[in-house]
Each structure stands twice: as structure tokens, then as C-alpha cells.
Protein backbone atom coordinates (compact mmCIF):
# COMPACT_ATOMS: atom_id res chain seq x y z
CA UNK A 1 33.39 -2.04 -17.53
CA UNK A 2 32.06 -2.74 -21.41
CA UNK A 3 30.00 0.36 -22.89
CA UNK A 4 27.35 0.16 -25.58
CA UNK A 5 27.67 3.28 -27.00
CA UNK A 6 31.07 4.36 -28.93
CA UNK A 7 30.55 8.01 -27.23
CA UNK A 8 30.79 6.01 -24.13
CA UNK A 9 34.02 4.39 -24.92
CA UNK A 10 35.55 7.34 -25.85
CA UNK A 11 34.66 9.03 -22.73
CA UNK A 12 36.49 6.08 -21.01
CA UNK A 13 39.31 6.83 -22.24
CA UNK A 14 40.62 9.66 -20.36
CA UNK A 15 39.62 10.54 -16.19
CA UNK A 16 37.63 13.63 -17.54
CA UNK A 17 35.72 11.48 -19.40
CA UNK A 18 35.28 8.06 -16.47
CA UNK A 19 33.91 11.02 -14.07
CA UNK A 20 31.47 12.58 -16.68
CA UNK A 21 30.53 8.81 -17.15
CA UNK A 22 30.10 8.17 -13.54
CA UNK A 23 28.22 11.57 -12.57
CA UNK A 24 25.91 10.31 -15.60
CA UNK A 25 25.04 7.27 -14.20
CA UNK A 26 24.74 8.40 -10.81
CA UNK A 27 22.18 11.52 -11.90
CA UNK A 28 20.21 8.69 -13.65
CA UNK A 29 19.79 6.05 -10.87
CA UNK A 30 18.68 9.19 -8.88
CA UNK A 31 15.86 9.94 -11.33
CA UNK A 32 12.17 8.85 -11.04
CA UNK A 33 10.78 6.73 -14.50
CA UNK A 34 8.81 9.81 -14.62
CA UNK A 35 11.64 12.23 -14.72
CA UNK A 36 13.75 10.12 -17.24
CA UNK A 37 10.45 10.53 -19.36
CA UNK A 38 10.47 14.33 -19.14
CA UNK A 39 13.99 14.67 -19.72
CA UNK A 40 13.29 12.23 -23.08
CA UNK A 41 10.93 14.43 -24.23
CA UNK A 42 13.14 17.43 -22.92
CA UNK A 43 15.89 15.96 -25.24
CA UNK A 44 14.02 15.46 -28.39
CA UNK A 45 12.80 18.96 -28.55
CA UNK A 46 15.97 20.39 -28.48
CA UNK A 47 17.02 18.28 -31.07
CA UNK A 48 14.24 18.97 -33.27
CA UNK A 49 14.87 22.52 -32.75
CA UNK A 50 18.93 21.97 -33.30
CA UNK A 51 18.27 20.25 -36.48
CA UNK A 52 15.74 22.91 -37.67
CA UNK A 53 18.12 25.25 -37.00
CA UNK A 54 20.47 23.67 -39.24
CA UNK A 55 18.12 24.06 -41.89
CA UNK A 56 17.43 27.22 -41.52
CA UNK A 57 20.97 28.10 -41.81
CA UNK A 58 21.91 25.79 -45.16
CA UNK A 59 18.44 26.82 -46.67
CA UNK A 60 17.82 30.74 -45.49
CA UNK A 61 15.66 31.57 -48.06
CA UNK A 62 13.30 28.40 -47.45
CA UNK A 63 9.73 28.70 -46.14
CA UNK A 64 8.33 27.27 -43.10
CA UNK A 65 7.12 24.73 -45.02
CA UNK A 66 10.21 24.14 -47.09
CA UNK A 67 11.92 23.48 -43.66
CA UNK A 68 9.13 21.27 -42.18
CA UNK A 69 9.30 19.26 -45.59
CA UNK A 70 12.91 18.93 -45.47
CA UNK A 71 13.10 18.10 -41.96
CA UNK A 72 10.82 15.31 -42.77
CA UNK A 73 12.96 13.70 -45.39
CA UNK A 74 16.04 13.94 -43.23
CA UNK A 75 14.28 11.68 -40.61
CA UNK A 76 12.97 9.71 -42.80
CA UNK A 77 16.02 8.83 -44.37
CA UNK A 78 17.77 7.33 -40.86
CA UNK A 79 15.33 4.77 -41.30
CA UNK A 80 15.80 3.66 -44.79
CA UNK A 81 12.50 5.22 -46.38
CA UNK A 82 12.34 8.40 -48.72
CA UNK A 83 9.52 11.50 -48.47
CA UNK A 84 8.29 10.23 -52.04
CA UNK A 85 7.73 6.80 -50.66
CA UNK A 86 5.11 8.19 -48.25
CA UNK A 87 4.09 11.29 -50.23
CA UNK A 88 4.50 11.01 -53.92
């Protein structure tokens, strides 16, 4: 069995880890395209709310805005561009 991911290949490496692997898999082949959507969407909310979050906490005194705008950049910078690129 050859895995993609690295998460993946460290899950392989113990039994905990194969059966979390397998259940995965399984739940997934069960799913409709549609449900796989939803839970996409599902998933990137939660992350935009987990990395918010994490802004929130390193920046407590920041604004709404001040969050949003730092947010922004942090996303941004996973794909190589920087907030005064886009928005001098």
C-alpha cells in the first residue's frame, strides 16, 4: 500500500493508525459526491474559524478587521504572494 500524504504514512505505521486509515477510506467510498462536497465545505469552515482563533489569541487586542487583514496575509503567503502585492 503507497500513501500520498506523509500523515498517511505515519498513520501506517502502527495498527491504531492502519484501522483509522481503513475506517477512513471505507466512510469515504460510502459517501455520495454530494456529501464529500458538504463535508469539504464542512472542513474549511472549521479551519477558517481554527485559524481565526489563533489570531485572536496571538493578537487579543486586534480589531475585527486587524484579524480579517491578517488572516488574509497568512493565506496568501502559502501561495507565494504577499497582502502588499494585491493591496498596496
Amino acid at each position: 500500500m503507497e500513501f500520498e500524504k506523509f500523515e498517511d504514512q505515519l498513520a501506517a505505521t502502527s495498527p491504531g493508525g492502519r484501522e483509522g486509515l481503513a475506517i477512513r477510506d471505507r466512510i469515504m467510498r460510502e459517501m455520495s459526491g454530494e456529501q464529500k462536497i458538504a463535508k469539504s465545505f464542512e472542513l474549511t469552515e472549521m479551519t477558517r474559524q481554527i485559524m481565526r482563533a489563533g489570531i485572536r489569541e496571538a493578537h487579543p487586542d486586534a480589531t475585527e478587521e486587524e484579524i480579517q487583514r491578517i488572516y488574509v496575509a497568512r493565506l496568501l503567503q502559502h501561495q507565494g504572494i504577499s497582502l502588499t502585492q494585491i493591496h498596496p
